[in-house]
PDB file of N, CA and C in Angstrom:
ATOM      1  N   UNK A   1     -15.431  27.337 -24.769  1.00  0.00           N
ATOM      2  CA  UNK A   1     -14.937  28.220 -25.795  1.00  0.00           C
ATOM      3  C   UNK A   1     -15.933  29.344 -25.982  1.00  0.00           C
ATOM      4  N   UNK A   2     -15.295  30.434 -26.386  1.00  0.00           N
ATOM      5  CA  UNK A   2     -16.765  31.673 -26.424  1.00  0.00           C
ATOM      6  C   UNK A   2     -15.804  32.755 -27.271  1.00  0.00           C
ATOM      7  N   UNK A   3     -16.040  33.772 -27.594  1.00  0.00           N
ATOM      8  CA  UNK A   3     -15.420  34.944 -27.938  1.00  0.00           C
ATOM      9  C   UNK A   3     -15.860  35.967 -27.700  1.00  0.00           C
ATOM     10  N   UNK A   4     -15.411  37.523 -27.268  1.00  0.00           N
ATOM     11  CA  UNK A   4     -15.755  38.761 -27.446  1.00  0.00           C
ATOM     12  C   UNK A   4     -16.456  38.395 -25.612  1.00  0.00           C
ATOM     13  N   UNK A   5     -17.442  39.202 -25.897  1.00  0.00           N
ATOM     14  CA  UNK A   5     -18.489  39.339 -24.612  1.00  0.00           C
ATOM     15  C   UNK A   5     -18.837  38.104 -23.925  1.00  0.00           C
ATOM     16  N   UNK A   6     -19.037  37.251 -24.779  1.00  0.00           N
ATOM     17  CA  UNK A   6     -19.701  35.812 -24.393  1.00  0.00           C
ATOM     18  C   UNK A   6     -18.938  35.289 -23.463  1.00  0.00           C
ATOM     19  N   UNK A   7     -17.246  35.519 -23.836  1.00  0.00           N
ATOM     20  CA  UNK A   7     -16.348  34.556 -23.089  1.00  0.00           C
ATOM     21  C   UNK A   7     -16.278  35.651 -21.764  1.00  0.00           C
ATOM     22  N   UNK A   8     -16.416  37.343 -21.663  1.00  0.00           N
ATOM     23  CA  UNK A   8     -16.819  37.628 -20.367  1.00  0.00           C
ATOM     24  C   UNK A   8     -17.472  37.611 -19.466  1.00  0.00           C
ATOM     25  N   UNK A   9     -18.863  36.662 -20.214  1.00  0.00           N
ATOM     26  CA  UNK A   9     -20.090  36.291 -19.178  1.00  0.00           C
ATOM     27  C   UNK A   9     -19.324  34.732 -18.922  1.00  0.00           C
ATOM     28  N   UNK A  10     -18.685  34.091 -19.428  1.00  0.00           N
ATOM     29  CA  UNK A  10     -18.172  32.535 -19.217  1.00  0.00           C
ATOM     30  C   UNK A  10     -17.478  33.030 -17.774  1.00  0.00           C
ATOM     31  N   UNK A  11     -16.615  33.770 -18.003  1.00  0.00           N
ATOM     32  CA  UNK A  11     -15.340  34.177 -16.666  1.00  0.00           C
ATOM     33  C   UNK A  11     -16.237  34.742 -15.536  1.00  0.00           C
ATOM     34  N   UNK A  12     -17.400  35.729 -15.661  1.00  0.00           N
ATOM     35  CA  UNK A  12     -18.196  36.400 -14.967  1.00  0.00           C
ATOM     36  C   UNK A  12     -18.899  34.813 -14.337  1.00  0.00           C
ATOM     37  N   UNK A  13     -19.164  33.974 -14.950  1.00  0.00           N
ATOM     38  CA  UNK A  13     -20.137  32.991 -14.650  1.00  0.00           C
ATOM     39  C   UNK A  13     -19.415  32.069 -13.252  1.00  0.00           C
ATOM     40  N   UNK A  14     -17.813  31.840 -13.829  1.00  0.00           N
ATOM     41  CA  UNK A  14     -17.116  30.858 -13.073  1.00  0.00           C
ATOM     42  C   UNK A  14     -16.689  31.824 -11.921  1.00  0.00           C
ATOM     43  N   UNK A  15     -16.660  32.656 -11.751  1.00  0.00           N
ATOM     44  CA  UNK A  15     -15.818  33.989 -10.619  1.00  0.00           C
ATOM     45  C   UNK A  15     -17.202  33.614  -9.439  1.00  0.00           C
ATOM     46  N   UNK A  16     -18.702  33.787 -10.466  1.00  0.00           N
ATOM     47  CA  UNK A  16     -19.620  34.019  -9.285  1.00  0.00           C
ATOM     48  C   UNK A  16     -20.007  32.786  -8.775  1.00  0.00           C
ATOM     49  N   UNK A  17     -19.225  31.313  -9.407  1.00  0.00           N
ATOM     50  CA  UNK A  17     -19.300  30.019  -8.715  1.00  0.00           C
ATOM     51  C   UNK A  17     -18.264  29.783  -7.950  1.00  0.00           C
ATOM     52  N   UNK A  18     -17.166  30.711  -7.623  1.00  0.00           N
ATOM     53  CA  UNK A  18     -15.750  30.898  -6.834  1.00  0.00           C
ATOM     54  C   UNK A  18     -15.129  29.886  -7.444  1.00  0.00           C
ATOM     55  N   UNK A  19     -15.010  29.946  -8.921  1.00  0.00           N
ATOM     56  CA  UNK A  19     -13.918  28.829  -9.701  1.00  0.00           C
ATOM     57  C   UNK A  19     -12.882  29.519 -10.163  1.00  0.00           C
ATOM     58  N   UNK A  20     -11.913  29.643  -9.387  1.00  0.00           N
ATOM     59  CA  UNK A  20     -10.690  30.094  -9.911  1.00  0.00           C
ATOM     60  C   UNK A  20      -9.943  29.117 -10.851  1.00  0.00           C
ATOM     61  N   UNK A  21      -9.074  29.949 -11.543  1.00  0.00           N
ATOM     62  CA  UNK A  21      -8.083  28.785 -12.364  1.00  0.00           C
ATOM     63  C   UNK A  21      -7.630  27.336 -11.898  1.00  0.00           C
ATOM     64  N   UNK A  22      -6.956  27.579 -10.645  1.00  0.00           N
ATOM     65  CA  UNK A  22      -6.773  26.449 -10.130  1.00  0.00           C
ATOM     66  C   UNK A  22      -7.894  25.126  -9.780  1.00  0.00           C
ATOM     67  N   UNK A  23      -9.028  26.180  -8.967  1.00  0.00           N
ATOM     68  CA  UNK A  23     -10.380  25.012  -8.891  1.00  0.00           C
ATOM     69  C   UNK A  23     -10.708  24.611 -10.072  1.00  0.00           C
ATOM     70  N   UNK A  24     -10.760  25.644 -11.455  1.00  0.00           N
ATOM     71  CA  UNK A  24     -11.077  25.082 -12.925  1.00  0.00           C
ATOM     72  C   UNK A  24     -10.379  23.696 -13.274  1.00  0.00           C
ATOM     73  N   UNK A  25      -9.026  23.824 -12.750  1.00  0.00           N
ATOM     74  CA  UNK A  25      -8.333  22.372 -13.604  1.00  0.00           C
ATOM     75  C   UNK A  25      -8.526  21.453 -12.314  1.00  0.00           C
ATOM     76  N   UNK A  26      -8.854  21.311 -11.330  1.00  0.00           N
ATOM     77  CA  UNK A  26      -9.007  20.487 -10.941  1.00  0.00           C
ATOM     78  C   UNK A  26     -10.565  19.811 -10.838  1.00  0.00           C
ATOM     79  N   UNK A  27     -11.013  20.900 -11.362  1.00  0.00           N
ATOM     80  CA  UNK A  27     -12.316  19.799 -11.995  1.00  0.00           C
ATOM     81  C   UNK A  27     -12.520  19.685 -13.130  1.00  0.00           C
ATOM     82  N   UNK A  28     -11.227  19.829 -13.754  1.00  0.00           N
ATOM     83  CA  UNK A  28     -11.229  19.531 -15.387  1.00  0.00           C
ATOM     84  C   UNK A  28     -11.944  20.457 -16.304  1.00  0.00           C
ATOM     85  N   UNK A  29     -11.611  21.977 -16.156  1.00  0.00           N
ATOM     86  CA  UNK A  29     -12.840  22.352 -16.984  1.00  0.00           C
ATOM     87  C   UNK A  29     -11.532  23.558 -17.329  1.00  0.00           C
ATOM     88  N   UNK A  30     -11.512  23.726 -18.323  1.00  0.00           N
ATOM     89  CA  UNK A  30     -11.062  24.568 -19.654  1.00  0.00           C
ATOM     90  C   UNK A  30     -11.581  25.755 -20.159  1.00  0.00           C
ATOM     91  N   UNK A  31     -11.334  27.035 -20.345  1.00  0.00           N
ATOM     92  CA  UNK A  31     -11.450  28.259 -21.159  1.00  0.00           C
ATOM     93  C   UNK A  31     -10.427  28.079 -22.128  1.00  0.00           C
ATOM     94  N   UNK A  32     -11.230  28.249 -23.432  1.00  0.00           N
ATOM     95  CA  UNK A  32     -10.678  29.268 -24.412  1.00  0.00           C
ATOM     96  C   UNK A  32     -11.175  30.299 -25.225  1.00  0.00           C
ATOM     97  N   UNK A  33     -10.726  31.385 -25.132  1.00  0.00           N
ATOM     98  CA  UNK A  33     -10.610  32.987 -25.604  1.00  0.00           C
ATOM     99  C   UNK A  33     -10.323  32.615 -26.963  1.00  0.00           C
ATOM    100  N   UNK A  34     -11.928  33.151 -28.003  1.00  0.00           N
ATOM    101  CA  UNK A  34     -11.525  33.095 -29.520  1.00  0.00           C
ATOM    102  C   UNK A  34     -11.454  34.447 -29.923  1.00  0.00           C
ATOM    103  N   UNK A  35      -9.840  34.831 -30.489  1.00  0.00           N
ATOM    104  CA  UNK A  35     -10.002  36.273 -30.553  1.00  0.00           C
ATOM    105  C   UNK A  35     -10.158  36.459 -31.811  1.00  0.00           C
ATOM    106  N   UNK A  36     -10.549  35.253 -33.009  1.00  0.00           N
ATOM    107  CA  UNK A  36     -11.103  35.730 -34.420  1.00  0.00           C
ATOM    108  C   UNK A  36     -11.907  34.539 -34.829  1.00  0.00           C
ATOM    109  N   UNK A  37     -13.847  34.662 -34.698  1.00  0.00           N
ATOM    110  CA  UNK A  37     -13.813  33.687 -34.940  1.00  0.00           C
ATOM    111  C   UNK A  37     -14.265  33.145 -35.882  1.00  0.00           C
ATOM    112  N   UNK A  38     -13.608  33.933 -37.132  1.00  0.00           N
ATOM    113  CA  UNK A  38     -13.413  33.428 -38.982  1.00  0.00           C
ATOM    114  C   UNK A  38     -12.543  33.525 -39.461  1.00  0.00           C
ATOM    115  N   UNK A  39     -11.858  32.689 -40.139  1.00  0.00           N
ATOM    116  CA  UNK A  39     -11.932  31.315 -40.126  1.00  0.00           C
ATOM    117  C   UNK A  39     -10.875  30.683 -38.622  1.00  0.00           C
ATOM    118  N   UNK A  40     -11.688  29.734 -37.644  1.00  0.00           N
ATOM    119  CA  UNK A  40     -10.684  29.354 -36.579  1.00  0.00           C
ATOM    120  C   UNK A  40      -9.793  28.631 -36.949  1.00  0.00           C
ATOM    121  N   UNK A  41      -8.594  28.804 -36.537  1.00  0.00           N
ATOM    122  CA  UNK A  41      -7.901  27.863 -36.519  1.00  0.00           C
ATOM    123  C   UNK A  41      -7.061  26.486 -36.215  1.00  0.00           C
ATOM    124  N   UNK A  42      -7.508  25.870 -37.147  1.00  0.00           N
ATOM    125  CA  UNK A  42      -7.609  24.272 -36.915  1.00  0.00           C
ATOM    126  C   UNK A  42      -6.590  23.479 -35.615  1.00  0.00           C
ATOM    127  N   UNK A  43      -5.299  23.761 -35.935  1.00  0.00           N
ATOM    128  CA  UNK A  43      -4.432  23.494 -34.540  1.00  0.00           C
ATOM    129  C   UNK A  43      -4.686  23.930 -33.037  1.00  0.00           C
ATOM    130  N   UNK A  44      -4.968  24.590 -33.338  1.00  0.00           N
ATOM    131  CA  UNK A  44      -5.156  25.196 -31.677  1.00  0.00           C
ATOM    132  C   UNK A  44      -6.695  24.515 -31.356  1.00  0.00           C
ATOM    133  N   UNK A  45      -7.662  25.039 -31.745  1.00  0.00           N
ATOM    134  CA  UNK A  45      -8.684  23.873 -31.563  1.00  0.00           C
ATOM    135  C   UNK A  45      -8.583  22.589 -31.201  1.00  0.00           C
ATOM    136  N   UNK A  46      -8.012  21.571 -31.941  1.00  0.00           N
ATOM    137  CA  UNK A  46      -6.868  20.192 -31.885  1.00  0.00           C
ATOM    138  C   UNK A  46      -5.761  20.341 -30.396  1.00  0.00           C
ATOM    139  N   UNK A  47      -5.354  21.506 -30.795  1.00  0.00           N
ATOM    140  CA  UNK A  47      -4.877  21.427 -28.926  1.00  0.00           C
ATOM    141  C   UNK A  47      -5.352  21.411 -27.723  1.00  0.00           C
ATOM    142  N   UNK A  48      -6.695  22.344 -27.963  1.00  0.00           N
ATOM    143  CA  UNK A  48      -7.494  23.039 -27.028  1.00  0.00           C
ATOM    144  C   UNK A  48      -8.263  21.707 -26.543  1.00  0.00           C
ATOM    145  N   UNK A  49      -9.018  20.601 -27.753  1.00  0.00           N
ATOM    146  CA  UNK A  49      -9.924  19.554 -27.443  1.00  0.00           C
ATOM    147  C   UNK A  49      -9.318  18.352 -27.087  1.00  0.00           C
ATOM    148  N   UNK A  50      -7.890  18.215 -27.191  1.00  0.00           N
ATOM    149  CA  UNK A  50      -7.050  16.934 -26.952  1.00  0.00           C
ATOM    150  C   UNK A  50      -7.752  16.690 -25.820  1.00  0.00           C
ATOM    151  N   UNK A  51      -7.694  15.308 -25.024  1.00  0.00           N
ATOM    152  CA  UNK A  51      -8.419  14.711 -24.119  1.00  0.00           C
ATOM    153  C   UNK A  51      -9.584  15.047 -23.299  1.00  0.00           C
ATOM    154  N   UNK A  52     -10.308  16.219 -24.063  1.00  0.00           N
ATOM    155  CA  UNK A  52     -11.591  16.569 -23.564  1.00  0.00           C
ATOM    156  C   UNK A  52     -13.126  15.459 -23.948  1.00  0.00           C
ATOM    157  N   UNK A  53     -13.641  15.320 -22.942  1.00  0.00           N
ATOM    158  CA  UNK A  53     -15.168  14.900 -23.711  1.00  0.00           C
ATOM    159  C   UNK A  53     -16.138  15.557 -23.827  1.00  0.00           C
ATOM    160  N   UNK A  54     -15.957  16.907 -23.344  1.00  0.00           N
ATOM    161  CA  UNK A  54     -16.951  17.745 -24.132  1.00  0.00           C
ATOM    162  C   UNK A  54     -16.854  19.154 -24.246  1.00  0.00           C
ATOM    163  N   UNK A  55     -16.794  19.931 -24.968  1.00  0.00           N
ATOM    164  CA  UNK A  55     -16.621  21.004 -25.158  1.00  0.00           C
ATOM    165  C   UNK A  55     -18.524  21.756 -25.111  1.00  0.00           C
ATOM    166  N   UNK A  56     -18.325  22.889 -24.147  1.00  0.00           N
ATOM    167  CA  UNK A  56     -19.410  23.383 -24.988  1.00  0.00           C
ATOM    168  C   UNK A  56     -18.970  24.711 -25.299  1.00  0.00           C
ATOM    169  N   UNK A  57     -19.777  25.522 -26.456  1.00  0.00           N
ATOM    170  CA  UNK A  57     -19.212  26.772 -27.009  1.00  0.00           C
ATOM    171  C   UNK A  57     -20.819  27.797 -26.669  1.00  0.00           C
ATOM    172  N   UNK A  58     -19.886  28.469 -25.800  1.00  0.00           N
ATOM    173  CA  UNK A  58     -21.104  29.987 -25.765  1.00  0.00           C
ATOM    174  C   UNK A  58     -20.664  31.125 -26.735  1.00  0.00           C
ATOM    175  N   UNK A  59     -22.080  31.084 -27.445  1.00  0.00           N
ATOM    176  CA  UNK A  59     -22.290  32.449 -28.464  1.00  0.00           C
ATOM    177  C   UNK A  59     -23.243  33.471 -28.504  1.00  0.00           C
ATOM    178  N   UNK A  60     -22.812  34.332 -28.474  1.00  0.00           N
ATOM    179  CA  UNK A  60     -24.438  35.388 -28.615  1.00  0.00           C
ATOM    180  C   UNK A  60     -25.273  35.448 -29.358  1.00  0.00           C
ATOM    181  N   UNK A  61     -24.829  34.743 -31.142  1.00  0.00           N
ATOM    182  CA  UNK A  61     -26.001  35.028 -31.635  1.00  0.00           C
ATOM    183  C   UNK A  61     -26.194  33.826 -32.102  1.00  0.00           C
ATOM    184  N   UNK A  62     -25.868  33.897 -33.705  1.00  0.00           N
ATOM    185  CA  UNK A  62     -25.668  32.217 -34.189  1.00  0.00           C
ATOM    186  C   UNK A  62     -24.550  31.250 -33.882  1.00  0.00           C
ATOM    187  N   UNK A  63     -24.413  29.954 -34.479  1.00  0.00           N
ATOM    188  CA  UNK A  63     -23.787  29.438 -33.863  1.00  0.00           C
ATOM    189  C   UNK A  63     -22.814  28.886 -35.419  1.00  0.00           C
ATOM    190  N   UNK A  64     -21.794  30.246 -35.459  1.00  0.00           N
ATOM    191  CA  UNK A  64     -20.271  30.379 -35.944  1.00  0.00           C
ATOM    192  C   UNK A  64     -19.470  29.541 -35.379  1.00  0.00           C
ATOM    193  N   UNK A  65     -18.693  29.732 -34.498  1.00  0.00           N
ATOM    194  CA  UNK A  65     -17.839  28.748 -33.957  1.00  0.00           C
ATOM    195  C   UNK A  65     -18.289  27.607 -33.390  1.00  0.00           C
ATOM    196  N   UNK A  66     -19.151  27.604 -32.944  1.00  0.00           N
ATOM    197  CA  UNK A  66     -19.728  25.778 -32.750  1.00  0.00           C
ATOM    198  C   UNK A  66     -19.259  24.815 -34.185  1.00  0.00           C
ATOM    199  N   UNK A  67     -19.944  25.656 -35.533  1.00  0.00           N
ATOM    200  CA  UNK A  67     -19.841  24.783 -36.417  1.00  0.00           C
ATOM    201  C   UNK A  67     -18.843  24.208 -37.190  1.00  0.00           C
ATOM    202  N   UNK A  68     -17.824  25.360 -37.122  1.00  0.00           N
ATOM    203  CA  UNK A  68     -16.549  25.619 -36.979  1.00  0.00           C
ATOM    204  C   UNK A  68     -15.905  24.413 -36.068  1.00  0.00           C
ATOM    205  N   UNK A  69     -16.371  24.363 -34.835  1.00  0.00           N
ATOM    206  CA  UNK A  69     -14.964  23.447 -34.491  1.00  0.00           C
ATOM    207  C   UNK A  69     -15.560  21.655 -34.511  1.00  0.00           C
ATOM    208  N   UNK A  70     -17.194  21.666 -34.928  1.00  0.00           N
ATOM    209  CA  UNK A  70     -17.529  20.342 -35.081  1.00  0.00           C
ATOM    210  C   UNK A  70     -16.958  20.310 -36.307  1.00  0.00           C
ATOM    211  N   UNK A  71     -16.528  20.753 -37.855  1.00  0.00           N
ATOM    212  CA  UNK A  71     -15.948  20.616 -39.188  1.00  0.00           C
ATOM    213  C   UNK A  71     -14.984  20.540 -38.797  1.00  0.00           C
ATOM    214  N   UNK A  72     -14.294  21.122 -37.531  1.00  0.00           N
ATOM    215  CA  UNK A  72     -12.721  20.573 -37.667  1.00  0.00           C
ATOM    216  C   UNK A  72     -12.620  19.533 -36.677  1.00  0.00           C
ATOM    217  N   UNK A  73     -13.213  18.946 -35.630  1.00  0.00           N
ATOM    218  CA  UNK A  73     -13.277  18.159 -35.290  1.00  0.00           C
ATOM    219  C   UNK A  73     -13.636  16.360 -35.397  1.00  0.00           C
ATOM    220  N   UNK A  74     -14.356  16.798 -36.883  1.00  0.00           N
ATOM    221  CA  UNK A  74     -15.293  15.369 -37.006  1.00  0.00           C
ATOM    222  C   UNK A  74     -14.836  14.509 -37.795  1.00  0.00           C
ATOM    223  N   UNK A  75     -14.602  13.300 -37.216  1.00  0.00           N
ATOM    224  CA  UNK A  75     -13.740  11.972 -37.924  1.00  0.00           C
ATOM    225  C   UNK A  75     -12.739  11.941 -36.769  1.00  0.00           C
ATOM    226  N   UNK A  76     -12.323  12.630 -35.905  1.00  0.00           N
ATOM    227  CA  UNK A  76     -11.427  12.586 -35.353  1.00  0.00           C
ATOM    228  C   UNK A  76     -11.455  11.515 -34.180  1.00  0.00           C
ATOM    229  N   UNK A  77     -10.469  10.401 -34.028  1.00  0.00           N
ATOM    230  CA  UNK A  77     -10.423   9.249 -32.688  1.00  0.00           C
ATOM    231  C   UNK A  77     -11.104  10.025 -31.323  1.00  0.00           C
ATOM    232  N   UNK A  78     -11.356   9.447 -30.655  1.00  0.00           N
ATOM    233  CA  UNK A  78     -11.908  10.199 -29.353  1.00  0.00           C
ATOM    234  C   UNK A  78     -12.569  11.377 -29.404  1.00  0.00           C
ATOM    235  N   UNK A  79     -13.106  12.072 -30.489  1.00  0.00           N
ATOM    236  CA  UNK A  79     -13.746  13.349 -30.331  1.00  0.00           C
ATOM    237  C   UNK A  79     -14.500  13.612 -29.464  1.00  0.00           C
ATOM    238  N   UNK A  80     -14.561  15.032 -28.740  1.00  0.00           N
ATOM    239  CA  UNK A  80     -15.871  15.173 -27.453  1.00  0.00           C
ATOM    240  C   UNK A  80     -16.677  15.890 -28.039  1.00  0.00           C
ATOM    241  N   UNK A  81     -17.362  15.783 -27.402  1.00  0.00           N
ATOM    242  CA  UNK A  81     -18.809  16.184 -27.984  1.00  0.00           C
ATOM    243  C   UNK A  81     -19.018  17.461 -27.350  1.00  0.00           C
ATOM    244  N   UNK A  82     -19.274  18.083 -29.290  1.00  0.00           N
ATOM    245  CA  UNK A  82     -19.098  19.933 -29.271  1.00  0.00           C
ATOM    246  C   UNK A  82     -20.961  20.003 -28.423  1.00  0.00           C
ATOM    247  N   UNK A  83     -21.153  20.457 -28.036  1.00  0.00           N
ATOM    248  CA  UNK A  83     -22.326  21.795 -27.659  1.00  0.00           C
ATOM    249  C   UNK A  83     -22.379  23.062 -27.488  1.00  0.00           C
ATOM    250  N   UNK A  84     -23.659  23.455 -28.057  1.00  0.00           N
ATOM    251  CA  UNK A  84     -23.741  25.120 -28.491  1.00  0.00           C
ATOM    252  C   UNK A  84     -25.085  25.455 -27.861  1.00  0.00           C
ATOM    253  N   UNK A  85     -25.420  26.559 -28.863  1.00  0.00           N
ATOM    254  CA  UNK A  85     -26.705  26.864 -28.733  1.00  0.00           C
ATOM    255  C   UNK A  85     -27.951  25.922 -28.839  1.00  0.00           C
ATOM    256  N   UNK A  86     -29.178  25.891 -28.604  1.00  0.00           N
ATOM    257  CA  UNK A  86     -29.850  24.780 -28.484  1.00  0.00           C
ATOM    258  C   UNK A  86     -30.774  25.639 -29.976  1.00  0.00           C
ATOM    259  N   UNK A  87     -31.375  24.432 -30.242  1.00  0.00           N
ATOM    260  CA  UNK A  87     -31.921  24.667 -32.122  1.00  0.00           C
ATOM    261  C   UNK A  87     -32.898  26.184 -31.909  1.00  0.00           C
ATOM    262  N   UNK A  88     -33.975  26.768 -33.002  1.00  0.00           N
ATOM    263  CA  UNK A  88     -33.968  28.251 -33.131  1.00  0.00           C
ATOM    264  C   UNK A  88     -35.392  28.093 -31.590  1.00  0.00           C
ATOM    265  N   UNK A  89     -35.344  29.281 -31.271  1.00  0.00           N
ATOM    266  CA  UNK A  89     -36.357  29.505 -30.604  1.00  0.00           C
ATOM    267  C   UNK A  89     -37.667  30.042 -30.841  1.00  0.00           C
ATOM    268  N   UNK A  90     -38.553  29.462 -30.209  1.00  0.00           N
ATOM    269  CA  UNK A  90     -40.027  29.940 -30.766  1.00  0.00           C
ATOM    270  C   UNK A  90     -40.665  31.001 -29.936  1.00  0.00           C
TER     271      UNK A  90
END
């Protein structure tokens, strides 16, 4: 998951590993394009994470939508495990 720029370095990232759409689902791996990301919305998230075990979310700065989809995610049966940014840097 990413939004704005972030999710063009995600697509830039998988193009320069020759992962096309098709190679993407067959190794199980998922994009989603957040085109607002306050407040996200809860269903589509819930759609987006159905039988995933892990999501990770690229952001440029702080980590908005990470926290965002662990609050809408948490309690939930089978949840995968969100990852983001790694804690502040020194």
């Amino acid at each position: 998951m990413a939004a704005g720029k972030s999710y063009l370095d995600v697509r830039q990232a998988l193009d320069d590993l020759v992962i096309d759409e098709i190679r993407a689902t067959s190794l199980g791996i998922r994009t989603l394009k957040i085109g607002a990301p306050w407040p996200l919305e809860p269903t589509g998230i819930h759609e987006f994470a159905d039988g995933l075990e892990l999501i990770i979310v690229v952001e440029e700065k702080r980590s908005l939508i990470e926290s965002q989809i662990k609050e809408i995610l948490y309690g939930l049966a089978n949840c995968p495990v969100v990852v983001g940014r790694p804690g502040p840097r020194a």
